[in-house]
Protein backbone atom coordinates (compact mmCIF):
# COMPACT_ATOMS: atom_id res chain seq x y z
CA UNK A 1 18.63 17.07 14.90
CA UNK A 2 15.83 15.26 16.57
CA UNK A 3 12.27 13.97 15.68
CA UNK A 4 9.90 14.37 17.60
CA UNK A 5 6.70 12.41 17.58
CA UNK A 6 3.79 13.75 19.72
CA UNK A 7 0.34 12.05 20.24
CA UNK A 8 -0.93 8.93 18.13
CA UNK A 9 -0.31 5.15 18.77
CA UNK A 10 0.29 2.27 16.09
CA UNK A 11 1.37 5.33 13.74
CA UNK A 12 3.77 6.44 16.77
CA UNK A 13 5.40 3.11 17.70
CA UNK A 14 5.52 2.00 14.05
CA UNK A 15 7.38 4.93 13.00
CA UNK A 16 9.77 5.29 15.78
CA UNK A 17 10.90 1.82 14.71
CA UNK A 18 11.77 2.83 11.71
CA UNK A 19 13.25 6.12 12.29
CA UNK A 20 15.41 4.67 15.07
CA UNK A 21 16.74 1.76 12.38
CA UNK A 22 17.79 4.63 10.35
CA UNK A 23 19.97 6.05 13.13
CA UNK A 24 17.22 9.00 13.84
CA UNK A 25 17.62 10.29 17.23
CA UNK A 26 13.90 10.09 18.17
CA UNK A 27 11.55 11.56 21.04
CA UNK A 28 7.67 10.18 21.98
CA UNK A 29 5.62 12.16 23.52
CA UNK A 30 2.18 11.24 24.59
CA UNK A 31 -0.17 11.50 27.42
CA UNK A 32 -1.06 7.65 27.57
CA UNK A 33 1.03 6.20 30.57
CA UNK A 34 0.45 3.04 29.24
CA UNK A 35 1.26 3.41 26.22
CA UNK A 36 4.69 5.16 27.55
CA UNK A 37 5.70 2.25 29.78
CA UNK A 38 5.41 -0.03 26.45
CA UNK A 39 7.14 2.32 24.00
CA UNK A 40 10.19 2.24 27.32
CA UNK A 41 10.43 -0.96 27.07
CA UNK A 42 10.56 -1.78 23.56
CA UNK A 43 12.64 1.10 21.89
CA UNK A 44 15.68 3.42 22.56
CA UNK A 45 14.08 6.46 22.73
CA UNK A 46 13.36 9.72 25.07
CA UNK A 47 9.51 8.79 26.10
CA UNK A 48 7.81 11.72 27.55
CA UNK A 49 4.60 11.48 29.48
CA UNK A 50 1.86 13.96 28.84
CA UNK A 51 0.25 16.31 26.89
CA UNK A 52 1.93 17.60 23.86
CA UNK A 53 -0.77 20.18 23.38
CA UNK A 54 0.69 22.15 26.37
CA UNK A 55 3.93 24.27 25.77
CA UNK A 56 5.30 22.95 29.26
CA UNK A 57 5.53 19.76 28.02
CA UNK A 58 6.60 20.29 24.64
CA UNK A 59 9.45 22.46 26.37
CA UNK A 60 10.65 19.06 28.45
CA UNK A 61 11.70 17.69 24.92
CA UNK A 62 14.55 20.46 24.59
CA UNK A 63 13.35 21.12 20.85
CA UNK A 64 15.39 23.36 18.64
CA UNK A 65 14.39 25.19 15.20
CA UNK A 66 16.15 23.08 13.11
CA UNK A 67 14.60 19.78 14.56
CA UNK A 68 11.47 18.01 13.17
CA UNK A 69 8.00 17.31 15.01
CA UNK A 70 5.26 15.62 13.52
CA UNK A 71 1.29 15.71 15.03
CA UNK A 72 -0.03 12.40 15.09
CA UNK A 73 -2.80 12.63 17.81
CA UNK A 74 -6.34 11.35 16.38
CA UNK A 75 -7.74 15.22 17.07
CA UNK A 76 -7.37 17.96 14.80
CA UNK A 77 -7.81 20.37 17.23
CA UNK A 78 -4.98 18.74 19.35
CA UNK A 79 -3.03 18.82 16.29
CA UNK A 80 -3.20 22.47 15.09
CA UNK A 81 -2.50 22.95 18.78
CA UNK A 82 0.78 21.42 18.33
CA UNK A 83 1.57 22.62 15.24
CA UNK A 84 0.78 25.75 16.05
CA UNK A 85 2.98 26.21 19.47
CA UNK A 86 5.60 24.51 17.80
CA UNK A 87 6.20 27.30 15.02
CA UNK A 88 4.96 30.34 16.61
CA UNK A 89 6.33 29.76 20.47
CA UNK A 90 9.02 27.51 19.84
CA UNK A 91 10.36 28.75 16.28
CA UNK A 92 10.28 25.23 14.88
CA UNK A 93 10.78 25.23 11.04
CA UNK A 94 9.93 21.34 10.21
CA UNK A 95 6.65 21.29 11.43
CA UNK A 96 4.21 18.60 10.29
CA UNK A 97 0.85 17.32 11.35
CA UNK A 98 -1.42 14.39 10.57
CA UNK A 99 -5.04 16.11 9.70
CA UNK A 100 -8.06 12.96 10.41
CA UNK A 101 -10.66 15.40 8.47
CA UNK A 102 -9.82 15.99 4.82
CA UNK A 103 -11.85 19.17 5.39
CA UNK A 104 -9.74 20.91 7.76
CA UNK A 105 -6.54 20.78 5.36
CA UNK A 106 -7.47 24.29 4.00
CA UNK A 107 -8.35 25.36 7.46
CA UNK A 108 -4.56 24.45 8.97
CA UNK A 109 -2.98 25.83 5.94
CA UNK A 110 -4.74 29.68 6.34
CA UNK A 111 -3.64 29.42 10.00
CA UNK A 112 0.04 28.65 8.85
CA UNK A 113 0.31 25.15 8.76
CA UNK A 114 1.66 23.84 5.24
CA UNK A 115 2.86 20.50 5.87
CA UNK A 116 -0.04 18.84 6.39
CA UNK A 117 -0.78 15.01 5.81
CA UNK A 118 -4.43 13.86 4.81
CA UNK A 119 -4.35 10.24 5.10
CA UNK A 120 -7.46 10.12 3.73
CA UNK A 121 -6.73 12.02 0.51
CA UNK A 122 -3.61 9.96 0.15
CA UNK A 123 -5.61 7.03 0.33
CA UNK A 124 -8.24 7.86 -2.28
CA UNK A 125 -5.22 9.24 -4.58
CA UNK A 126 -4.27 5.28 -4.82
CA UNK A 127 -7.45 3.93 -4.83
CA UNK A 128 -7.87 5.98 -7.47
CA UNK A 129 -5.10 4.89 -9.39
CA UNK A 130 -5.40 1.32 -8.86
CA UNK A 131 -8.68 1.59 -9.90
CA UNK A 132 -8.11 3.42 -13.62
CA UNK A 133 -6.05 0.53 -15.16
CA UNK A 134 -4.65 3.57 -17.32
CA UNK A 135 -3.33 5.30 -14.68
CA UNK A 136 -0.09 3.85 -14.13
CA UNK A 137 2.03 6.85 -11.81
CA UNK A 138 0.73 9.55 -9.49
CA UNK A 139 2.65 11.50 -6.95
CA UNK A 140 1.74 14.62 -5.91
CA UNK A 141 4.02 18.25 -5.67
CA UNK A 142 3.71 21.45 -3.72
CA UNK A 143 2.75 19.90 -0.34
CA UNK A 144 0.17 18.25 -2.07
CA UNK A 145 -1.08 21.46 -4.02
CA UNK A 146 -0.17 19.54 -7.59
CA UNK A 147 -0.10 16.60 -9.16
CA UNK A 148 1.67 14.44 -12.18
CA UNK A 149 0.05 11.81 -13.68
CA UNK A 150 1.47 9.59 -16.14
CA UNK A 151 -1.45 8.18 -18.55
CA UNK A 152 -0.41 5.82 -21.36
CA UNK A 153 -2.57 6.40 -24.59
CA UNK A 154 -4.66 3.54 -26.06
CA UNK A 155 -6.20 3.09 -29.40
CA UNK A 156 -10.03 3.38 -27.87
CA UNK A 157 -8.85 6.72 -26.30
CA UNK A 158 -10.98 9.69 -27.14
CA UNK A 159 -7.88 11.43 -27.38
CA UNK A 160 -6.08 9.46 -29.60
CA UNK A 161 -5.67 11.54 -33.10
CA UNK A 162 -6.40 14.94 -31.49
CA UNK A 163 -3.97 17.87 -30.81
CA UNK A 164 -3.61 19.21 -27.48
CA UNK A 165 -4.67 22.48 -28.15
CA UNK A 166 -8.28 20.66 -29.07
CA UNK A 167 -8.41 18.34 -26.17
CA UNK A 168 -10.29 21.03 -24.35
CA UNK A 169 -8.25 20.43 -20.88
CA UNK A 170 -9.78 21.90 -17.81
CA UNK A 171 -8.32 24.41 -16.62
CA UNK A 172 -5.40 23.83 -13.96
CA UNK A 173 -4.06 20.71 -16.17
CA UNK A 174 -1.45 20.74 -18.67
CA UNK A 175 0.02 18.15 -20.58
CA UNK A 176 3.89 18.78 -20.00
CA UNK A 177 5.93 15.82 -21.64
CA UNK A 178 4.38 13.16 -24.06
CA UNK A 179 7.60 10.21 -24.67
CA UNK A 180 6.97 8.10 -27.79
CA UNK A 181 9.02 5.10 -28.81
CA UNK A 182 11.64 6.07 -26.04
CA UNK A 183 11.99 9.60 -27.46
CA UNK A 184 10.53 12.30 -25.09
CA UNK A 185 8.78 15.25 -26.57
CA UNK A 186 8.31 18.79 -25.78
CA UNK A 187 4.82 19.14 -26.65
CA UNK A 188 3.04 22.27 -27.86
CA UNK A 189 -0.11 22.88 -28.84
CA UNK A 190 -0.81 20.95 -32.67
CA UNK A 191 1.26 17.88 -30.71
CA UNK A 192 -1.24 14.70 -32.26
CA UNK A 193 -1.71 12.34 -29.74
CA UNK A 194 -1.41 8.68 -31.13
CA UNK A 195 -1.16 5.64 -29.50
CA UNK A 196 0.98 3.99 -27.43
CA UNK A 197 2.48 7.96 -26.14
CA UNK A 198 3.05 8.00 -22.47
CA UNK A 199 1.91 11.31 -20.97
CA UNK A 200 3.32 13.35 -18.06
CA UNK A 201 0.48 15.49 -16.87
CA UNK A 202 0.23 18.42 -14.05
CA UNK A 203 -2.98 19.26 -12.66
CA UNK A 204 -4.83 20.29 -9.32
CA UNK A 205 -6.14 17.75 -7.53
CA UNK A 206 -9.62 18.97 -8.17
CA UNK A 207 -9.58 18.72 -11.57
CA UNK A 208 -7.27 15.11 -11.82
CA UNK A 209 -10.84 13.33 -12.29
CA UNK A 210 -12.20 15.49 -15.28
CA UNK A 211 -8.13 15.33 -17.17
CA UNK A 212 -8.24 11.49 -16.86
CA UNK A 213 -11.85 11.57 -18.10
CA UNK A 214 -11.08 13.92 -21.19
CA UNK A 215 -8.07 11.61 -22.34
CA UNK A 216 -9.45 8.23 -21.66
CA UNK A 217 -12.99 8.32 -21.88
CA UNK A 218 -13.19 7.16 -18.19
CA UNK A 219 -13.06 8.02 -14.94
């Protein structure tokens, strides 16, 4: 199995160096000549000149369906181009692509594109959590689709002392686990929140602001 890395720079040589320490036979492709004289000379790895947005050249790296590419140009539109010639001329299952516009996620995924990485969403997820001292986990599910939060219950919570079923959760956000004193519970709805209960919740992304808000009083 090979990766295959087409397009992007410091992302590009950063991650090839990594893969490559891992024993990942690895392949660079990118239409910077520059930059593919440097990448030669300082890692162990196919370098392929040119532009990975044309099937010609995409077909010089010998790619198989059961190898993995990922899009890391600084253009969408290169990107999708990628992606797209990748799983619908060259059968390629692992498919992944970088998307620079958080807007253009839902525009990739109704063209076919599911594995698709919004640095800037990623970002905000942990400035978001860094930023709510009482948000101490996130990680997201689904390609990205879900989330579970972990939220630790304190005394000054408007949810302390209420049951589930009257914490009036948006919809999209369930509270799935609650462990107390080491003991994890099944919840249902007349579970009492009290202090000191660790919370696993699942929620869309959309609504992760207004399920932090309704348990802790803050966003």
């Amino acid at each position: 199995m090979k990766i295959i890395l087409a397009g992007g720079r410091r992302i590009t040589y950063n991650l090839a160096k990594l893969l490559i320490s891992k024993g990942s036979n690895v392949i660079v492709i990118n239409k910077d000549k520059a930059f593919c004289d440097e990448m030669a000379r300082e890692i162990k790895a196919l370098i392929i000149h040119g532009d990975a947005s044309k099937i010609e050249i995409l077909q010089r790296a010998e790619i198989f369906e059961n190898d993995i590419i990922l899009a890391l140009t600084p253009q969408d539109e290169d990107n999708l181009i990628i992606s797209q010639l990748c799983k619908r001329v060259l059968k390629v299952m692992n498919v992944y692509t970088l998307v620079n516009d958080p807007e253009n996620v839902e525009v990739f995924n109704r063209l076919g594109i599911e594995n698709v990485i919004s640095m800037t969403e990623m970002l905000s997820g942990l400035i978001e959590q860094r930023v709510s001292s009482k948000l101490t986990n996130i990680m997201s599910f689904e390609k990205g689709k879900g989330l579970v939060l972990q939220l630790t219950v304190e005394e000054d919570f408007p949810a302390n002392g209420v049951m589930l079923k009257d914490l009036g959760l948006p919809k999209g956000s369930i509270v799935g686990a609650i462990t107390r004193n080491e003991e994890l519970i099944v919840p249902h709805g007349e579970s009492l929140l009290k202090p000191g209960d660790r919370l696993a919740i699942m929620c869309k992304p959309s609504v992760q602001t207004e399920t932090v808000k309704i348990i802790s009083g803050k966003d």
